[in-house]
N, C-alpha and C. Protein backbone atom coordinates (compact mmCIF):
# COMPACT_ATOMS: atom_id res chain seq x y z
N UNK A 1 0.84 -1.17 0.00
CA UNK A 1 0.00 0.00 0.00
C UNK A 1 0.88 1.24 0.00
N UNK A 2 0.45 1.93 -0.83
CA UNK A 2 1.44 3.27 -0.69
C UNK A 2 0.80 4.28 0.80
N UNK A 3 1.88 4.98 0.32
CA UNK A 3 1.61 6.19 1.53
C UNK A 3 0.74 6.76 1.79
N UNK A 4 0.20 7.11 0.46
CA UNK A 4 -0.97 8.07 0.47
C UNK A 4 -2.07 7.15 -0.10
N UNK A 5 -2.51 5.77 0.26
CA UNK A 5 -3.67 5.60 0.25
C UNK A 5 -4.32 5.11 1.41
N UNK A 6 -5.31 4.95 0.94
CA UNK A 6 -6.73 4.77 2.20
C UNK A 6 -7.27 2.93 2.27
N UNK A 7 -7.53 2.93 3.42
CA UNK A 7 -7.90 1.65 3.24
C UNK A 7 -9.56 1.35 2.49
N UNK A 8 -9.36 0.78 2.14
CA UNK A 8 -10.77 0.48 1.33
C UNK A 8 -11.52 -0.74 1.59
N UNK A 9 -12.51 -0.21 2.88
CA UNK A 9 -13.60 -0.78 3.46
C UNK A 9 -14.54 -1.76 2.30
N UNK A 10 -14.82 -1.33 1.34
CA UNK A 10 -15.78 -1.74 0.75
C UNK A 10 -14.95 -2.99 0.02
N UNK A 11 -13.94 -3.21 -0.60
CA UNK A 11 -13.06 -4.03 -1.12
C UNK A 11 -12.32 -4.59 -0.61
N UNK A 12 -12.08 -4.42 1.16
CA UNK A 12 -11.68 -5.32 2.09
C UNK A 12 -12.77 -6.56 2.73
N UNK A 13 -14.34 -5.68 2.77
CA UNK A 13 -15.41 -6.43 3.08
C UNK A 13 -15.74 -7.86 1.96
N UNK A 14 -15.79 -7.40 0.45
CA UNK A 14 -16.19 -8.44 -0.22
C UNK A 14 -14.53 -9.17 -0.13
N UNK A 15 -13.76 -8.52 0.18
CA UNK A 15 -12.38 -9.56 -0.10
C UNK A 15 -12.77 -10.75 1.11
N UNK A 16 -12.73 -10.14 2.07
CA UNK A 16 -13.13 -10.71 3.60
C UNK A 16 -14.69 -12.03 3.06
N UNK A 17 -15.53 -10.87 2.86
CA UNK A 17 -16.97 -12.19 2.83
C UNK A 17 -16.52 -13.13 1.55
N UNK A 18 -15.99 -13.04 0.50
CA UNK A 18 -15.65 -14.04 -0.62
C UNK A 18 -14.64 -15.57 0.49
N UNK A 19 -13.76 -14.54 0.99
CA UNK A 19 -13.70 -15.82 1.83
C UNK A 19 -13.85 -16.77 2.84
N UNK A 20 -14.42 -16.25 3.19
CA UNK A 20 -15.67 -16.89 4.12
C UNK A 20 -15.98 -17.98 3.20
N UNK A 21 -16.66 -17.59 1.97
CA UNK A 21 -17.23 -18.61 1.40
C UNK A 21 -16.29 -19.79 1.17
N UNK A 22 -15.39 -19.21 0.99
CA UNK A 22 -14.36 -20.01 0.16
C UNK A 22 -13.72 -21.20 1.40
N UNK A 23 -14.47 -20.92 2.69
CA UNK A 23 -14.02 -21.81 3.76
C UNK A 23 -13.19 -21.02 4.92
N UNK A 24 -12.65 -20.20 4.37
CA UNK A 24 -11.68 -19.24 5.53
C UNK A 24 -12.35 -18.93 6.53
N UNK A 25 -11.68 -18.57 7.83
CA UNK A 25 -12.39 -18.41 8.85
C UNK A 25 -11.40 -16.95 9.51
N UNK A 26 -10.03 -17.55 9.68
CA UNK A 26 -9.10 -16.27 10.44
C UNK A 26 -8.68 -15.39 9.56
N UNK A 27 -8.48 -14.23 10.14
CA UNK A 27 -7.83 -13.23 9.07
C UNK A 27 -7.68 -12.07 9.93
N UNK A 28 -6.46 -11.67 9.36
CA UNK A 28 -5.37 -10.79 10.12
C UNK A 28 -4.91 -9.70 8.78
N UNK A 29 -5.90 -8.18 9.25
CA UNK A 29 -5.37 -7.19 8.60
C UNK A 29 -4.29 -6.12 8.86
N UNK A 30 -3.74 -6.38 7.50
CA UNK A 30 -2.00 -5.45 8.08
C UNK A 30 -2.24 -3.83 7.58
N UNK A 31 -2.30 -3.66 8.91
CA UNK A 31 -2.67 -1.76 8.63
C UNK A 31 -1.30 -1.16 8.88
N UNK A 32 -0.09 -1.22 8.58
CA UNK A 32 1.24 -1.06 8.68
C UNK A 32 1.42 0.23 7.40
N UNK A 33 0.51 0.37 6.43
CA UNK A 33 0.61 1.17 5.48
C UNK A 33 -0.40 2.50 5.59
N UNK A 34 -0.98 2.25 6.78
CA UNK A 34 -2.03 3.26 6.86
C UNK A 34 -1.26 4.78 7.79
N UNK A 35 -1.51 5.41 7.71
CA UNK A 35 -1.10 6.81 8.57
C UNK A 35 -2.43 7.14 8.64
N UNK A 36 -3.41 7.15 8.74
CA UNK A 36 -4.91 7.31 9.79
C UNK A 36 -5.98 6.12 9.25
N UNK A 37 -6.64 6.16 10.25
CA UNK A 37 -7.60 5.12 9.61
C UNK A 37 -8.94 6.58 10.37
N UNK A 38 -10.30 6.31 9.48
CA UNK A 38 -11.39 7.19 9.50
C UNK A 38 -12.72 6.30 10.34
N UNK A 39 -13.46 6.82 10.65
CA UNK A 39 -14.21 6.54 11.45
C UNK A 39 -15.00 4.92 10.49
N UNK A 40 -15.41 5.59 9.10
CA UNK A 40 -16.22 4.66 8.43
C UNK A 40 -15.06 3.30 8.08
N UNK A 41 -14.03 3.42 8.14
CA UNK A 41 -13.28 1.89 8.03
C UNK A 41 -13.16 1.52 9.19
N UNK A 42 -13.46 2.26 10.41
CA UNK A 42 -13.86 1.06 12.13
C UNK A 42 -14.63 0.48 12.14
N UNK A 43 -15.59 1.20 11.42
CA UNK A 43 -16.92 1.18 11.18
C UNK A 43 -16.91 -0.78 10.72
N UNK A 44 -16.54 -0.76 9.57
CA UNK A 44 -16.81 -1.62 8.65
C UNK A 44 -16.00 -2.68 9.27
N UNK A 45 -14.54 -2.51 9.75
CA UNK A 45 -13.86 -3.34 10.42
C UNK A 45 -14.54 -4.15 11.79
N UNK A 46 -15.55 -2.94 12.55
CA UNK A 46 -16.51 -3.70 13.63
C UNK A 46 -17.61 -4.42 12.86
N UNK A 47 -18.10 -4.76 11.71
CA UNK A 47 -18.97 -5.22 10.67
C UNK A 47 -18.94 -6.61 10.58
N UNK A 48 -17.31 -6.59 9.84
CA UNK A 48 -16.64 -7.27 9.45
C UNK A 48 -16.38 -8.42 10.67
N UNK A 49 -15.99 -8.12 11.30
CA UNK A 49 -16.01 -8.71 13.02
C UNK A 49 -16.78 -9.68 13.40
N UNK A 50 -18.02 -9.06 13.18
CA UNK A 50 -19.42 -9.34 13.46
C UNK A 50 -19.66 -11.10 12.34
N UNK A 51 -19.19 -10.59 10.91
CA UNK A 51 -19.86 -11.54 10.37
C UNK A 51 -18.31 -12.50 10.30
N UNK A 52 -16.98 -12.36 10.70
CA UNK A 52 -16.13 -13.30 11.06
C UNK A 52 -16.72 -14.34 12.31
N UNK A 53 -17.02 -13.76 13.40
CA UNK A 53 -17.42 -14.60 14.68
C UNK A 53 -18.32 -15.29 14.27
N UNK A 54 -19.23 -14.93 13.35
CA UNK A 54 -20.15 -15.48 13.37
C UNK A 54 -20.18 -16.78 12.63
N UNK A 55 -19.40 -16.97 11.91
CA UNK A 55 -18.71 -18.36 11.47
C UNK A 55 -17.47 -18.85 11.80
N UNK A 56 -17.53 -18.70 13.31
CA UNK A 56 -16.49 -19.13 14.38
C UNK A 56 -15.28 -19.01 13.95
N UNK A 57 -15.31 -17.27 13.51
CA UNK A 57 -13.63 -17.41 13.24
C UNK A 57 -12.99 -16.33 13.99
N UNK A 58 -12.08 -15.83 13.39
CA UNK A 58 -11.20 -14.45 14.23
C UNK A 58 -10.88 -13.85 13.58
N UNK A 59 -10.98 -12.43 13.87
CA UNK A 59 -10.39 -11.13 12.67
C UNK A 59 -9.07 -10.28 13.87
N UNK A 60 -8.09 -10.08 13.30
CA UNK A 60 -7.15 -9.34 14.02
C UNK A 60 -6.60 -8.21 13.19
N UNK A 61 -5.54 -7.49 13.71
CA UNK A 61 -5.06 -6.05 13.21
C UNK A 61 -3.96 -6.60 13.59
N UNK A 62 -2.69 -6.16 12.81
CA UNK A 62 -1.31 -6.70 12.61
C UNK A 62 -0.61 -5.06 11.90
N UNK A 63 0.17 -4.71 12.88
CA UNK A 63 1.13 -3.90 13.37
C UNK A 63 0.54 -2.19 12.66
N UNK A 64 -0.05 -2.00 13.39
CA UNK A 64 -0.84 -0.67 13.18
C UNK A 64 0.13 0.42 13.26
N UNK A 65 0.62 1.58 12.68
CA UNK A 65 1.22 2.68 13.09
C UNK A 65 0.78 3.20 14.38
N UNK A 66 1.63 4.18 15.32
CA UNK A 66 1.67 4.50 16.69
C UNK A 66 0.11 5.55 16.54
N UNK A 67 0.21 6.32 15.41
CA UNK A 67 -0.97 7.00 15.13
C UNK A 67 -2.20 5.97 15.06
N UNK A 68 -2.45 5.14 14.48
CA UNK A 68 -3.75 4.32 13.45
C UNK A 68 -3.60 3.47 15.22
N UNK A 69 -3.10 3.01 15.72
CA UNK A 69 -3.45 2.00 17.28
C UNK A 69 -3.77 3.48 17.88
N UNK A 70 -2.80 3.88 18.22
CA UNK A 70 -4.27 5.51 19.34
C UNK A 70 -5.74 5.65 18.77
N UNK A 71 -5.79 6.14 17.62
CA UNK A 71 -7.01 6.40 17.47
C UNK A 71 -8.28 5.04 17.51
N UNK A 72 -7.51 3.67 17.09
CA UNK A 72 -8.39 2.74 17.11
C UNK A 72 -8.43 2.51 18.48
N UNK A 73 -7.66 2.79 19.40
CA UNK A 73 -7.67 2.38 20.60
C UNK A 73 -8.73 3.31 21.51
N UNK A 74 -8.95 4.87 20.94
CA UNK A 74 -9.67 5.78 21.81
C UNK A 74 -11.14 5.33 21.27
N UNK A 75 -11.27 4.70 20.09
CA UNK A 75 -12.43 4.56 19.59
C UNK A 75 -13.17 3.31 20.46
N UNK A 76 -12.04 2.45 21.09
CA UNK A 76 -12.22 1.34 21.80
C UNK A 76 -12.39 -0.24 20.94
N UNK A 77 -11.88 -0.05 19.87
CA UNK A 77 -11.26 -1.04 18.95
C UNK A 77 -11.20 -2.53 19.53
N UNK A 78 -10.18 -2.11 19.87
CA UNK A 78 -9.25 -2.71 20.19
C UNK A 78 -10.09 -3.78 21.72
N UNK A 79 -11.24 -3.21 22.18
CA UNK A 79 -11.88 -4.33 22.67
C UNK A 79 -12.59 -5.18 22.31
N UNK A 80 -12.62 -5.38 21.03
CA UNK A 80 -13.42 -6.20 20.07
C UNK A 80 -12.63 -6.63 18.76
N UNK A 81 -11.12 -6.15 18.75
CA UNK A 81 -10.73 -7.13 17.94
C UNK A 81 -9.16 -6.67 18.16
N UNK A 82 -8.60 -7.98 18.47
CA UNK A 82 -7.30 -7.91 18.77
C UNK A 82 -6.45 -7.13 17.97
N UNK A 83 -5.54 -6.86 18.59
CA UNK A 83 -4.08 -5.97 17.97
C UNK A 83 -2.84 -6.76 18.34
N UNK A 84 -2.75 -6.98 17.03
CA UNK A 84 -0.75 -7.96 17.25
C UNK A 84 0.08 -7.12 16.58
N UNK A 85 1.25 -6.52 17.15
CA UNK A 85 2.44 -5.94 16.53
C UNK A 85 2.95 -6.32 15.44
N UNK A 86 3.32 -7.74 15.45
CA UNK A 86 3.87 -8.32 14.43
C UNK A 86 3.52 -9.89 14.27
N UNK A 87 3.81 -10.14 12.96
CA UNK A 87 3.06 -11.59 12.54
C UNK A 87 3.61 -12.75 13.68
N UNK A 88 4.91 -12.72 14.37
CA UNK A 88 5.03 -13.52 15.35
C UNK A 88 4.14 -13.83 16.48
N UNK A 89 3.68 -12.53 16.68
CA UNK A 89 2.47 -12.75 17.94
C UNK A 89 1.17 -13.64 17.73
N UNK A 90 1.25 -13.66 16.49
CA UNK A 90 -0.13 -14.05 15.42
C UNK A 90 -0.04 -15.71 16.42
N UNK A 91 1.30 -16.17 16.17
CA UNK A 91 1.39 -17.42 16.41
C UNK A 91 0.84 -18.40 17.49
């Protein structure tokens, strides 16, 4: 992801629900390229959440900038879907 783009809720969601179908269950998004994330991609990320659990799986966040973890963290994120630094923690 470059610098200057945005994450894209709407094309992370069908990326996310296609696999679902496809059998997937865990999935771990790397917001490492983001310098802010906006209210409407928490939004969609708490969505997203929603319809992971619900086919007994897990959605995580993997190594967020010091900016993009504060703000997901004041939003209270981060109590509804884990935060791992790096893919080792994943483990």
């Amino acid at each position: 992801m470059e610098d200057d783009e945005l994450l894209d809720s709407e094309l992370l969601e069908q990326t996310v629900l296609d696999l679902i179908k496809q059998g997937k269950r865990n999935f771990s998004i790397d917001l490492s390229g983001l310098d802010y994330i906006y209210s409407d991609s928490m939004n969609k990320l708490l969505g997203l959440n929603r319809k992971v659990l619900d086919v007994n799986g897990r959605l995580s966040l993997l190594s967020p900038t010091d900016e993009v973890r504060q703000i997901i963290e004041r939003a209270g994120i981060h109590n509804f879907i884990k935060i791992f630094d790096d893919e080792q923690e994943l483990a």
